[in-house]
Protein backbone atom coordinates (compact mmCIF):
# COMPACT_ATOMS: atom_id res chain seq x y z
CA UNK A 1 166.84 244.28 106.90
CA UNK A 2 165.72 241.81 104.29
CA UNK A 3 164.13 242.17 100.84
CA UNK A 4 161.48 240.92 102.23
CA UNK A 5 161.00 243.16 105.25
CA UNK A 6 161.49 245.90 103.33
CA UNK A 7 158.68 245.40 101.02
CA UNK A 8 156.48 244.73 103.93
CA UNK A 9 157.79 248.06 105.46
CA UNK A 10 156.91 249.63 102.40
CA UNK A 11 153.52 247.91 102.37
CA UNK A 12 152.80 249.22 105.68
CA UNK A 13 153.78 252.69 104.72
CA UNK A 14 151.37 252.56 101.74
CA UNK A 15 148.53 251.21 103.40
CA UNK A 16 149.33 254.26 106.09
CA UNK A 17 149.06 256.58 103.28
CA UNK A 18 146.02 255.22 101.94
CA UNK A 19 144.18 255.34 105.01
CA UNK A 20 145.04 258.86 105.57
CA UNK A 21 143.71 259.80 101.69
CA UNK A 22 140.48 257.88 102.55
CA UNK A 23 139.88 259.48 105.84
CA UNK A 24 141.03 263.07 104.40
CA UNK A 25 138.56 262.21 102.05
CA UNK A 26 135.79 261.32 103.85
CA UNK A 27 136.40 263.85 106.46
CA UNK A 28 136.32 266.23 103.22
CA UNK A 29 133.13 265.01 102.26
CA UNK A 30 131.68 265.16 105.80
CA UNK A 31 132.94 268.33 106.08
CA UNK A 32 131.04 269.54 102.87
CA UNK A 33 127.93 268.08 103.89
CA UNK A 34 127.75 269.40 107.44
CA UNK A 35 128.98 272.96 106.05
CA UNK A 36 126.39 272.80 103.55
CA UNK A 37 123.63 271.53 105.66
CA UNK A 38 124.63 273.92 108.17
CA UNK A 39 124.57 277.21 105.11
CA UNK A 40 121.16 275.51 103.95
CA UNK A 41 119.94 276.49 107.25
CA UNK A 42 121.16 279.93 107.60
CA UNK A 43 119.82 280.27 104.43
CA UNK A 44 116.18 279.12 105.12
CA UNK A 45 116.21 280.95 108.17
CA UNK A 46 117.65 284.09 106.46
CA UNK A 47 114.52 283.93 104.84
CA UNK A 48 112.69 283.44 106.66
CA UNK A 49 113.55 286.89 108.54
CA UNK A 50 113.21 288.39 104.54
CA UNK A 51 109.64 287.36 104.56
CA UNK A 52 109.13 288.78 108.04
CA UNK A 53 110.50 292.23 107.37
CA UNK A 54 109.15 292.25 103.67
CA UNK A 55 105.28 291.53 104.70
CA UNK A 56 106.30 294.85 107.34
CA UNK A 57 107.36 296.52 104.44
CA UNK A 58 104.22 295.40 102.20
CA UNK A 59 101.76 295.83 105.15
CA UNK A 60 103.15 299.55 105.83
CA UNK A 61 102.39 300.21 101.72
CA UNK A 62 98.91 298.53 101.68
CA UNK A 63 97.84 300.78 104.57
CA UNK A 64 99.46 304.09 103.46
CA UNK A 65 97.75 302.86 99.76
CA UNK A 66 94.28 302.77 102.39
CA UNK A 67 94.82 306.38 102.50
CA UNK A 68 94.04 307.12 98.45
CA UNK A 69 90.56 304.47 98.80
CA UNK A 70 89.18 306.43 101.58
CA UNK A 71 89.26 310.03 100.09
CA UNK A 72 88.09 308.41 96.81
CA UNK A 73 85.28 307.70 98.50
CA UNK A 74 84.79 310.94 99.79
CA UNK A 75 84.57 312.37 96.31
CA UNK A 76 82.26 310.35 94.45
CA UNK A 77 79.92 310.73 98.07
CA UNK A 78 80.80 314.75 97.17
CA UNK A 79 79.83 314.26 93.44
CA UNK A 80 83.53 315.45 92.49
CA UNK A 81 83.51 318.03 95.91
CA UNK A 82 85.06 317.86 98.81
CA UNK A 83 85.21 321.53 100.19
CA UNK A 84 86.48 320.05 103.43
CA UNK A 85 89.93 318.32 102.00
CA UNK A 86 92.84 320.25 104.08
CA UNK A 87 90.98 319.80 107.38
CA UNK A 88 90.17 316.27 106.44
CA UNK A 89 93.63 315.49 104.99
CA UNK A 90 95.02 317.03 108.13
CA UNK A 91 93.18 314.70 110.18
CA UNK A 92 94.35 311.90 108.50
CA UNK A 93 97.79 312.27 108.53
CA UNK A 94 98.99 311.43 111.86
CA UNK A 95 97.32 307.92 111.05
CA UNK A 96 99.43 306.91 108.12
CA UNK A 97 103.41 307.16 109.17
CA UNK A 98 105.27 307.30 106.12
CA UNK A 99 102.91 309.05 103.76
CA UNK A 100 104.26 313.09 103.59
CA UNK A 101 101.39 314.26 101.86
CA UNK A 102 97.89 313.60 100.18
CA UNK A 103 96.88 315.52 96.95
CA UNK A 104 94.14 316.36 94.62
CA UNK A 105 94.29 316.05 91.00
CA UNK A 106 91.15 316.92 88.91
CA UNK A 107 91.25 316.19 85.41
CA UNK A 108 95.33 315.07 85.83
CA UNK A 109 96.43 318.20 87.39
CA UNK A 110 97.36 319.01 91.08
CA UNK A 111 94.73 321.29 92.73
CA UNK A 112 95.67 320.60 96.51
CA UNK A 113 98.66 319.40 98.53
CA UNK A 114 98.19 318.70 102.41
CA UNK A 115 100.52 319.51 103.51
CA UNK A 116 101.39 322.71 101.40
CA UNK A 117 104.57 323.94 102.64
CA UNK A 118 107.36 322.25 101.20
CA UNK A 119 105.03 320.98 97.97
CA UNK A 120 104.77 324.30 96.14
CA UNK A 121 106.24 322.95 93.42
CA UNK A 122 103.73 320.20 92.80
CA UNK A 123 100.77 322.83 92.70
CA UNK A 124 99.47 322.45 88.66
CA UNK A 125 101.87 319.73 87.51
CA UNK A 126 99.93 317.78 85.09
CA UNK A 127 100.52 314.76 85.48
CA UNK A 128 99.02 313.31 81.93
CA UNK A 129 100.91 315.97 80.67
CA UNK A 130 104.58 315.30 82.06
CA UNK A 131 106.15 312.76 79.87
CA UNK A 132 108.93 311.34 82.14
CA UNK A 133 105.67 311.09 85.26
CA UNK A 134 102.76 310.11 82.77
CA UNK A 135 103.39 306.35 82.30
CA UNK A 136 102.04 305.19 85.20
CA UNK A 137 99.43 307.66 85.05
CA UNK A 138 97.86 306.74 81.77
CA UNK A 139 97.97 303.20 83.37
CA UNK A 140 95.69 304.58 86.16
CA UNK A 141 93.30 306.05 84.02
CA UNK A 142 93.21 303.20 81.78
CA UNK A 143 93.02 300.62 83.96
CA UNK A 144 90.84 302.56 86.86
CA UNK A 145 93.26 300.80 89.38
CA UNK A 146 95.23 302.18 91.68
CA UNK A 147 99.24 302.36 90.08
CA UNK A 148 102.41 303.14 92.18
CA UNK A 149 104.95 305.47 90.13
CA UNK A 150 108.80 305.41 91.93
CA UNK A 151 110.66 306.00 93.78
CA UNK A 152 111.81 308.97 91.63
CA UNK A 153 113.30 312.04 92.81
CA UNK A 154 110.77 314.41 93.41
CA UNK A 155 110.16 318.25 91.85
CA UNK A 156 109.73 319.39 95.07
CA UNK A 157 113.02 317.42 96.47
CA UNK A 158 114.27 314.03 97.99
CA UNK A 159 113.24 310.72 96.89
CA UNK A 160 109.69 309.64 97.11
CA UNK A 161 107.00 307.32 95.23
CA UNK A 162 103.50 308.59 94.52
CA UNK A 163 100.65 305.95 94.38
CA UNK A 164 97.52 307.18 92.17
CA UNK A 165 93.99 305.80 92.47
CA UNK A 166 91.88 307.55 89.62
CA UNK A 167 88.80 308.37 90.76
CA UNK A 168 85.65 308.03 88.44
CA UNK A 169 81.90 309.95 88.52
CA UNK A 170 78.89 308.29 87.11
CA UNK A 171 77.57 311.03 84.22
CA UNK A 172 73.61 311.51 83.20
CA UNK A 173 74.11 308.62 81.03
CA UNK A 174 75.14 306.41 83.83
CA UNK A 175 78.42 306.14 82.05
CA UNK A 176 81.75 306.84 83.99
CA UNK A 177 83.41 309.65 83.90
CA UNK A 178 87.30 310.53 84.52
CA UNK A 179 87.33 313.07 87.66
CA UNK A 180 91.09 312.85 88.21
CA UNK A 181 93.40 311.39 90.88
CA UNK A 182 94.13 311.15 94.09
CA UNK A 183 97.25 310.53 95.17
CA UNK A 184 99.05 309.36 98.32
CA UNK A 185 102.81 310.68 98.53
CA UNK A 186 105.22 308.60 99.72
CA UNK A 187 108.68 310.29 101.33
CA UNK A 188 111.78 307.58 101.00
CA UNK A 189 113.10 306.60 103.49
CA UNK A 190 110.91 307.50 105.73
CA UNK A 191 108.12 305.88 104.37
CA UNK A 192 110.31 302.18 105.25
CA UNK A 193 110.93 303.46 109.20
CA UNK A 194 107.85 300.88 110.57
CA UNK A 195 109.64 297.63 108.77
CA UNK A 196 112.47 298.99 110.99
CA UNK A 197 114.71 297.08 108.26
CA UNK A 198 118.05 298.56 109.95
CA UNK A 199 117.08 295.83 112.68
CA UNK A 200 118.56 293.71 110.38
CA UNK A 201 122.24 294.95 110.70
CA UNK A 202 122.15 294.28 114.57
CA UNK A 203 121.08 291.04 113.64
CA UNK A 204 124.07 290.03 111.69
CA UNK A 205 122.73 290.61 107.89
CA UNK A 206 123.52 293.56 105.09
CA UNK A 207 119.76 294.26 103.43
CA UNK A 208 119.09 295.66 100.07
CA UNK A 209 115.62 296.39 98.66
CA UNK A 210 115.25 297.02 94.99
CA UNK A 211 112.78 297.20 92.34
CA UNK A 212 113.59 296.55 88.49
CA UNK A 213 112.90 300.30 86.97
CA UNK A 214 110.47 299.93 84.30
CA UNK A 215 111.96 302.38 81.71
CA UNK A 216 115.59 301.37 81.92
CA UNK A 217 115.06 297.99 83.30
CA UNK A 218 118.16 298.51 85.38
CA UNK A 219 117.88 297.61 89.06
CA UNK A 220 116.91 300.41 91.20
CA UNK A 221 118.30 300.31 94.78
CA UNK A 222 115.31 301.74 97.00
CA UNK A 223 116.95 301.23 100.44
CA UNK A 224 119.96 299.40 101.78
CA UNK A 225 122.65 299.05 104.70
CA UNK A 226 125.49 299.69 102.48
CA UNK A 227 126.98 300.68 99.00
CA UNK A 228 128.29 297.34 98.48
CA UNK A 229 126.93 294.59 96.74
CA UNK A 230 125.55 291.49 98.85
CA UNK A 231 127.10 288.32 98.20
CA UNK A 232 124.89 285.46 97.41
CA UNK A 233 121.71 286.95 99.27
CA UNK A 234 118.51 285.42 99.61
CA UNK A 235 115.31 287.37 98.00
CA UNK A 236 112.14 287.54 99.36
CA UNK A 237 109.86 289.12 96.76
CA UNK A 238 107.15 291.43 97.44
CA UNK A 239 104.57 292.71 95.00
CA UNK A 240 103.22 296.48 95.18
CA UNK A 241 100.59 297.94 92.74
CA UNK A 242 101.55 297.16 89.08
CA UNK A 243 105.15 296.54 90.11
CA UNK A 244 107.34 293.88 92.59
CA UNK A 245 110.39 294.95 95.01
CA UNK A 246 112.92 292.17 95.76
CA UNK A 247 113.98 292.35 100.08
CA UNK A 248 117.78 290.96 99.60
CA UNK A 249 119.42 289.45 102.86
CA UNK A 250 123.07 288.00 103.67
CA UNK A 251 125.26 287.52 106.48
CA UNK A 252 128.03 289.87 107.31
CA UNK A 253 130.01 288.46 107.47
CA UNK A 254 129.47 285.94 104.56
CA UNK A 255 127.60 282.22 104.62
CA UNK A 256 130.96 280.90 104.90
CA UNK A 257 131.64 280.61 108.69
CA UNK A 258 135.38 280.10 108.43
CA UNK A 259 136.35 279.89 112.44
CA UNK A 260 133.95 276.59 112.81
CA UNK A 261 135.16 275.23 108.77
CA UNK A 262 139.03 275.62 109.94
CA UNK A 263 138.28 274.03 113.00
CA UNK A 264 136.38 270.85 111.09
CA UNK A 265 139.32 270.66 108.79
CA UNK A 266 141.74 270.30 111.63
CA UNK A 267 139.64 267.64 113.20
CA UNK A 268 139.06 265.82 109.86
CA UNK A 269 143.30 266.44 109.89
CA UNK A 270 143.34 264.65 113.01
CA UNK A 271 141.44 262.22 112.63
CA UNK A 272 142.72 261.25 109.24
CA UNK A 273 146.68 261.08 110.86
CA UNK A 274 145.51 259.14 113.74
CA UNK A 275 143.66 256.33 111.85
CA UNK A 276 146.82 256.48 109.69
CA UNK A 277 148.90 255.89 112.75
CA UNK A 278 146.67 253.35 113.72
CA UNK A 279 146.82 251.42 110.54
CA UNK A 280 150.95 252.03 110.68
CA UNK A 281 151.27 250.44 114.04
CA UNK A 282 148.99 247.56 113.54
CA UNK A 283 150.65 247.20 110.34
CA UNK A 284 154.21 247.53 112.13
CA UNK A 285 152.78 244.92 115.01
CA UNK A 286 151.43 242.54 112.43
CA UNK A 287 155.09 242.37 110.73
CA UNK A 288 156.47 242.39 114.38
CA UNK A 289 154.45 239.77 115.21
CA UNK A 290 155.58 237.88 111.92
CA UNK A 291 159.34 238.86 112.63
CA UNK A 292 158.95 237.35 116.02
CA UNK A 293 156.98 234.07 114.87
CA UNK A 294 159.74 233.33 112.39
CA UNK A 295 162.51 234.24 114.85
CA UNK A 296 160.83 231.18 116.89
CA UNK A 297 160.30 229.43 114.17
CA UNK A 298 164.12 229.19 113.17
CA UNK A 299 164.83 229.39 117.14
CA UNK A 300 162.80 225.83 117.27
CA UNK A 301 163.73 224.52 114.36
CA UNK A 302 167.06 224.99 115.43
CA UNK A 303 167.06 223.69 118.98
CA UNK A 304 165.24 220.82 117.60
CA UNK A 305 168.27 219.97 115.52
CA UNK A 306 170.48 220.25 118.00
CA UNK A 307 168.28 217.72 120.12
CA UNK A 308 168.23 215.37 116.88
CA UNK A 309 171.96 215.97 116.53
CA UNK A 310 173.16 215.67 120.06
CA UNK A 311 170.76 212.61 120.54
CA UNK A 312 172.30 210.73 117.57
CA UNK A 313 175.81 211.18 118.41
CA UNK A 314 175.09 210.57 122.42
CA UNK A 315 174.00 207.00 120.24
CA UNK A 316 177.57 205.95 119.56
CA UNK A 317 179.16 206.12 122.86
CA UNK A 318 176.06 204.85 124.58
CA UNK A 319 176.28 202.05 121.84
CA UNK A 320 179.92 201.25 122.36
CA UNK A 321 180.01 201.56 126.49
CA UNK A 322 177.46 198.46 125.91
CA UNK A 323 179.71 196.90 123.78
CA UNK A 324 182.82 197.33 125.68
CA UNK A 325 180.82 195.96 129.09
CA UNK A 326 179.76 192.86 127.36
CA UNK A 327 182.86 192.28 126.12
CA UNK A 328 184.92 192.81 129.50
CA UNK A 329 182.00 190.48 131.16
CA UNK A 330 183.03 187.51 128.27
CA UNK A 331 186.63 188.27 129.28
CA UNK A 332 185.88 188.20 132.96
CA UNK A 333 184.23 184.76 132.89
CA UNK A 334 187.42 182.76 132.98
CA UNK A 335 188.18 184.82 136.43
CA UNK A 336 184.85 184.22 138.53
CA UNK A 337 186.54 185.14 141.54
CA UNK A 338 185.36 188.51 141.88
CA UNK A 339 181.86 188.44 141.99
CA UNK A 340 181.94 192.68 142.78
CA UNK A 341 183.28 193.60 139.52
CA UNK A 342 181.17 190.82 137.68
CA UNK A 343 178.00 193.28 139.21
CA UNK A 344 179.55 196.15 138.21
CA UNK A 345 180.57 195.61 134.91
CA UNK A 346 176.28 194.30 134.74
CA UNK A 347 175.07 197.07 135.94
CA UNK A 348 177.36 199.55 133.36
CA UNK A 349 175.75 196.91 130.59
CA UNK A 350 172.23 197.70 132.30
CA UNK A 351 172.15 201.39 132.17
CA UNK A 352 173.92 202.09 128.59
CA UNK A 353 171.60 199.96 127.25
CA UNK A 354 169.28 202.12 129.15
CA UNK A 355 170.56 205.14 127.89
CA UNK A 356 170.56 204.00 124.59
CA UNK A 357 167.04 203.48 124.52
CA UNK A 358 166.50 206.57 126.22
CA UNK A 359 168.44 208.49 123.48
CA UNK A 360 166.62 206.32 121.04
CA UNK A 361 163.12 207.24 122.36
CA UNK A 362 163.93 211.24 122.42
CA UNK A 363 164.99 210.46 118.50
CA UNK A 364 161.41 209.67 117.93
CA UNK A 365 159.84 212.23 120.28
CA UNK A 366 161.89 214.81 118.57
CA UNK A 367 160.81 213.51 114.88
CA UNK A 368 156.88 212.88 115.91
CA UNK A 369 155.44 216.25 114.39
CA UNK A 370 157.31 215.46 111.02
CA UNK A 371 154.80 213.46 108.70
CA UNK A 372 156.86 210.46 107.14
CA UNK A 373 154.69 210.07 104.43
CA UNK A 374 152.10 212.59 102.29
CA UNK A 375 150.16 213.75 104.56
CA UNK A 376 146.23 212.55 102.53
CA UNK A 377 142.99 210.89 104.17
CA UNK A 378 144.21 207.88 105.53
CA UNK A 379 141.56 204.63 106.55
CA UNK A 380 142.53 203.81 110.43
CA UNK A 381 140.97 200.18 109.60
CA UNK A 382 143.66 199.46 107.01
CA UNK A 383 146.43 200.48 109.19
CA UNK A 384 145.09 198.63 112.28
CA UNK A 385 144.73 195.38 110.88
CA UNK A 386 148.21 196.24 110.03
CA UNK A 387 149.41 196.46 113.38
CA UNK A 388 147.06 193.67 114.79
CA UNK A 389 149.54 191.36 112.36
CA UNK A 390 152.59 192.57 113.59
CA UNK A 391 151.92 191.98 117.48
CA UNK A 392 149.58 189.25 117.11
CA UNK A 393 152.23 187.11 119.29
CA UNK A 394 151.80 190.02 121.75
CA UNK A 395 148.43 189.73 121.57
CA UNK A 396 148.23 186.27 121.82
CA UNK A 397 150.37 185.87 125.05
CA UNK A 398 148.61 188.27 126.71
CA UNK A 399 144.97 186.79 125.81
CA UNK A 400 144.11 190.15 124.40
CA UNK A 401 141.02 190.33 122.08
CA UNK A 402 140.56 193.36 120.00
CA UNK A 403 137.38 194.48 118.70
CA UNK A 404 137.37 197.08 116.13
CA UNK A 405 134.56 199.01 114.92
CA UNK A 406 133.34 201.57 112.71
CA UNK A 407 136.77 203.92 112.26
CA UNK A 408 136.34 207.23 110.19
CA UNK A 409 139.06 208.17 107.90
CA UNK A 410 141.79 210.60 109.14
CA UNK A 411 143.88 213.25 107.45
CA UNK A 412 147.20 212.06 108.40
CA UNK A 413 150.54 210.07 107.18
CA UNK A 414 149.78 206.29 107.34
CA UNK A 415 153.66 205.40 108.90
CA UNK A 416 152.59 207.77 111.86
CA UNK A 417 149.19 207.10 112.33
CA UNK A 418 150.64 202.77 112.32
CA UNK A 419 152.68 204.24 115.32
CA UNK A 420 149.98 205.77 116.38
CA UNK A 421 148.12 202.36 117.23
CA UNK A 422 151.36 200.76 117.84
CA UNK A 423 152.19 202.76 120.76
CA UNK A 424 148.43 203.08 122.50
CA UNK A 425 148.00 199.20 122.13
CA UNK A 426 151.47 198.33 123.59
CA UNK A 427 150.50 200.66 126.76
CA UNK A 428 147.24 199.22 126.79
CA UNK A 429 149.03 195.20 127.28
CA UNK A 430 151.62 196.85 129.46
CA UNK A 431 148.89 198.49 131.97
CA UNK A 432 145.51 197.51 131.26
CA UNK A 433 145.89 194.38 133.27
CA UNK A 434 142.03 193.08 134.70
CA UNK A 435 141.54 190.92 137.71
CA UNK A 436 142.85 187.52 137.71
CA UNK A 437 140.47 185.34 135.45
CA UNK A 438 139.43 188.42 133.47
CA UNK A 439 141.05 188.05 129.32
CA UNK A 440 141.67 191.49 128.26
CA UNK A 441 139.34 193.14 125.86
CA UNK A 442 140.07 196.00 123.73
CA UNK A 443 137.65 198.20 121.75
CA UNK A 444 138.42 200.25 119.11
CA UNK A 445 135.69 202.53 117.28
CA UNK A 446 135.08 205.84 116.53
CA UNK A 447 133.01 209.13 115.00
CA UNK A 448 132.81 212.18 113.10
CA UNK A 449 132.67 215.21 115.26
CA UNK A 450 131.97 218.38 113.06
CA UNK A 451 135.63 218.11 111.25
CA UNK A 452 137.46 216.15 113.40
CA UNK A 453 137.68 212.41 113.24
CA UNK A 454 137.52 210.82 117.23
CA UNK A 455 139.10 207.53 117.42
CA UNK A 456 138.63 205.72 121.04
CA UNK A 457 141.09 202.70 122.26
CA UNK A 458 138.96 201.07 125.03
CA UNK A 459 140.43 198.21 127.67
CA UNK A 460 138.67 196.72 130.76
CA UNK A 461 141.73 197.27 132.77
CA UNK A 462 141.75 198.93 136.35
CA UNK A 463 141.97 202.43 135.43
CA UNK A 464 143.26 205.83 136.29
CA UNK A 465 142.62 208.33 138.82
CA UNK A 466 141.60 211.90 137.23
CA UNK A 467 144.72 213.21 138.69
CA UNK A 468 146.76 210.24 137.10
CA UNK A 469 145.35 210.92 133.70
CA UNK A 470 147.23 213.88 132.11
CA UNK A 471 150.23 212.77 133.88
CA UNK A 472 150.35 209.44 131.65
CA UNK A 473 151.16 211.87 128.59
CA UNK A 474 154.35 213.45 130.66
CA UNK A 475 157.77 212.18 128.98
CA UNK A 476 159.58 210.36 130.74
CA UNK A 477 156.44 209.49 133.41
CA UNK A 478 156.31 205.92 134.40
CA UNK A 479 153.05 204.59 136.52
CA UNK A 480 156.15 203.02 138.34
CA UNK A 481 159.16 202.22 138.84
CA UNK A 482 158.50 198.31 137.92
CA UNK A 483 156.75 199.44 134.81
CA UNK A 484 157.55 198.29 131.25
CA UNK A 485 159.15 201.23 129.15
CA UNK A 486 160.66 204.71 129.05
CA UNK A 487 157.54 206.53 129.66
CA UNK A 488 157.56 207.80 126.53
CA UNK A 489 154.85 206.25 124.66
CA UNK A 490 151.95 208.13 124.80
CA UNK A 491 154.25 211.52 124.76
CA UNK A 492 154.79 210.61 121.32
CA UNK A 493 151.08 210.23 120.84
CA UNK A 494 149.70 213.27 121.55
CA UNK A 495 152.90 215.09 120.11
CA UNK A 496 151.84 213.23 116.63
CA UNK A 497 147.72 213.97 116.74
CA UNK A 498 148.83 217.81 117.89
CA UNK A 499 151.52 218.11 114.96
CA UNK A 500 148.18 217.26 112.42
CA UNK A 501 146.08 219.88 114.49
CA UNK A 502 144.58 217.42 116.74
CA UNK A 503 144.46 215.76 120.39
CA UNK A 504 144.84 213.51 122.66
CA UNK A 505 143.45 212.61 126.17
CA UNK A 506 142.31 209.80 128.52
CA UNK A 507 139.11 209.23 129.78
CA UNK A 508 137.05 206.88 131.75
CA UNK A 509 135.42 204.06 130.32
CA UNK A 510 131.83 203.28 131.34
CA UNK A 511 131.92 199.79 134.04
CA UNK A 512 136.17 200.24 134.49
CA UNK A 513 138.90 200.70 132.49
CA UNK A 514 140.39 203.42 130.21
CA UNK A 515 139.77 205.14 126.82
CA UNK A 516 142.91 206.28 124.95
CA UNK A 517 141.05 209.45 123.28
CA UNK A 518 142.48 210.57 119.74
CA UNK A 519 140.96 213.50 117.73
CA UNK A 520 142.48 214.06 114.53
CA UNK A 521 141.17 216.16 111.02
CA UNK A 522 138.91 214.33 109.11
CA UNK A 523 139.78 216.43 106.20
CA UNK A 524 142.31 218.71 104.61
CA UNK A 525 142.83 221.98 107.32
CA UNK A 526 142.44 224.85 104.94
């Protein structure tokens, strides 16, 4: 393998490589963005099930917190009574699920517990009194709105919350007066059962509802589906009297869904080797395709040569057989007697000079894509009037008149291009022959056609048949056997105006005749 190949090789290898880091990275980035539009939308809908189950949770407070407004009410209707409280309570019960009991406490301390059993303990706990319970109480009082205190482990057991509305009694100064509380407690986690927040584990998501205790400011866990922390949750806040819970929510099994992100990578994997592949063999094909065009190239280049070679050196012998025949014919002259070998030794003069000029006109067929000159923009006019002065005898016996018009320049050598000419106006006085009477007329013009320079040889000849006009450009194709010529001529034509990127064609003229058609560049190919 060559230097050269190599470093294409390599080249091919690189760009390989370089495709496959842009597409890996690409596919990364693709990757990212799907993965985190697609955790974007767990998330929001994550939420959106936090808000759901939170306003339960909320909704379920608010109406146990109902509870504490109604037998307010009672009591400032009673003027501070309400003889009837354990049958009342009783009756309210059942309608609140989640509240475990409903108390009375005049002047800060507990005077009645519905139900009883089970709340012993609570009967004359002052609450105004008990410093590690009077905080939110005081806040009550002060604020105559309705506080929640907890969850806090309860004196009479388990985990609860208490929420205290203080209730106030107009005096005989029409000034309010502190009666005391009444207070709606709350059993934990009971108290949570109607948000039905386990739900939340079928559905794929660990749940953790917390509050920030006031006191410690530490976070307070008030309910959740495991001792674990959650990772990266979304919080749905909601707010309670004189305090807000935070309703935590994430996936089981994580936001990361690593089945469907390992299966992306290996497609982004894929697809980054394949376009790499893809960019390797059209890489490898475009060097093929090189290796091949060169290989054809020197394959040409070299049978060419041999052509030129063998072509030259079939010259000599062609050249001497001539020689040798005319000088056995002088010889034979003194001896007419035998007319037979006088014919023969003609005839072997006849066809070497033949072949001579045979060999002579493959010589130039073989050498008519090589310019002779620079190849630069080159004025047809000049080098017509050029030829016009060489074969003016020519034209002259013939009674040819040429008429030459406007002729745009050409890019092309000006020793071809004078061939060029020579060779379409010596077919033109060999075969454009008009009726008897009729002197033959030649027109020579042309135009610019986008690049390309058209140059048109006119006569008022007889003609070709459509069929009979592409073979006029065959080597070797004479119109006949009588004709004038190798049939080379206009061979050597087109294989000079295709050599500069060109063409070359016949076509009919308009009232008779033919039109030698030559397209060449009218400026530099790029």
């Amino acid at each position: 393998m060559s230097h050269g190949a190599r470093l294409t090789t390599s080249r091919a290898w690189w760009l390989a490589v370089l495709a496959f880091g842009l597409a890996a990275l690409l596919s990364g980035a693709l990757i990212w963005q799907l993965e985190t539009s697609r955790v974007d939308e767990a998330r929001a809908q994550a939420y959106s099930l936090a808000t759901e189950r939170a306003q339960a949770v909320q909704s379920n407070m608010e109406r146990a917190f109902s509870a504490a407004y109604a037998l307010g009410a009672m009591i400032r209707q009673g003027q501070g009574e309400l003889p009837e409280f354990t049958a009342t309570a009783k009756e309210m019960l059942p309608f609140y699920p989640g509240v475990g009991s409903l108390q009375l406490a005049k002047d800060g301390v507990v005077t009645h517990v519905v139900p009883l059993a089970g709340n012993e303990k609570a009967i004359g706990h002052n609450l105004l009194a008990d410093p590690a319970r009077n905080k939110e109480a005081f806040l009550a009082r002060d604020t105559a709105r309705l506080t929640l205190a907890g969850p806090f482990t309860l004196l009479q057991g388990g985990l609860g919350a208490v929420a205290r509305l203080p209730v106030y009694l107009e005096n005989t100064r029409r000034e309010p007066d502190f009666w005391g509380f009444v207070a709606v407690l709350m059993h934990f986690p009971q108290a949570l059962e109607p948000a039905q927040l386990p739900l939340l584990v079928e559905r794929g998501f660990h749940y953790e509802l917390w509050r920030t205790h006031p006191d410690t400011h530490q976070k307070q866990v008030i309910a959740s589906s495991g001792k674990e922390p959650l990772a990266n949750p979304v919080t749905r806040d909601l707010v309670v009297p004189n305090a807000t819970w935070h309703l935590d929510l994430s996936p089981v099994g994580g936001w990361t869904d690593q089945p469907g992100l390992l299966f992306k990578s290996a497609l982004g994997l894929l697809f980054s080797l394949l376009l790499a592949g893809i960019v390797k063999l059209l890489m490898d094909g475009k060097l093929e395709e090189k290796r091949l065009e060169e290989r054809v190239a020197q394959r040409t280049q070299d049978l060419q040569r041999f052509a030129e070679v063998t072509a030259h050196h079939l010259q000599e012998p062609a050249r001497r057989l001539a020689t040798y025949a005319d000088r056995l014919a002088r010889q034979l002259t003194t001896d007419p007697s035998d007319p037979e070998a006088q014919m023969s030794l003609r005839f072997i003069g006849e066809q070497a000079r033949r072949m001579k000029g045979l060999l002579a006109d493959v010589e130039r067929y073989l050498a008519a894509d090589q310019p002779r000159g620079p190849m630069q923009l080159t004025q047809p006019a000049d080098v017509l009037r050029q030829v016009q002065t060489q074969m003016q005898e020519r034209l002259r016996q013939a009674d040819a008149e040429v008429d030459v018009g406007v002729l745009p320049a050409v890019w092309m050598d000006a020793a071809r291009l004078k061939e060029v000419f020579q060779q379409a106006l010596d077919n033109a006085l060999a075969f454009a022959r008009p009726q008897a009477g009729t002197p033959l007329r030649l027109r020579v013009d042309g135009q610019t056609v986008g690049h390309m320079a058209r140059l048109r040889l006119c006569d008022n000849g007889p003609g070709l048949e459509a069929d009979e006009q592409e073979r006029a450009f065959r080597v070797f194709e004479r119109q006949s056997p009588q004709a004038e010529g190798n049939g080379i001529g206009l061979a050597i034509v087109r294989r000079m105006c295709q050599s500069c990127g060109g063409r070359a064609w016949i076509a009919s003229a308009q009232g008779g005749g033919c039109c030698l058609m030559l397209e060449l560049p009218s400026r530099e190919p790029k």
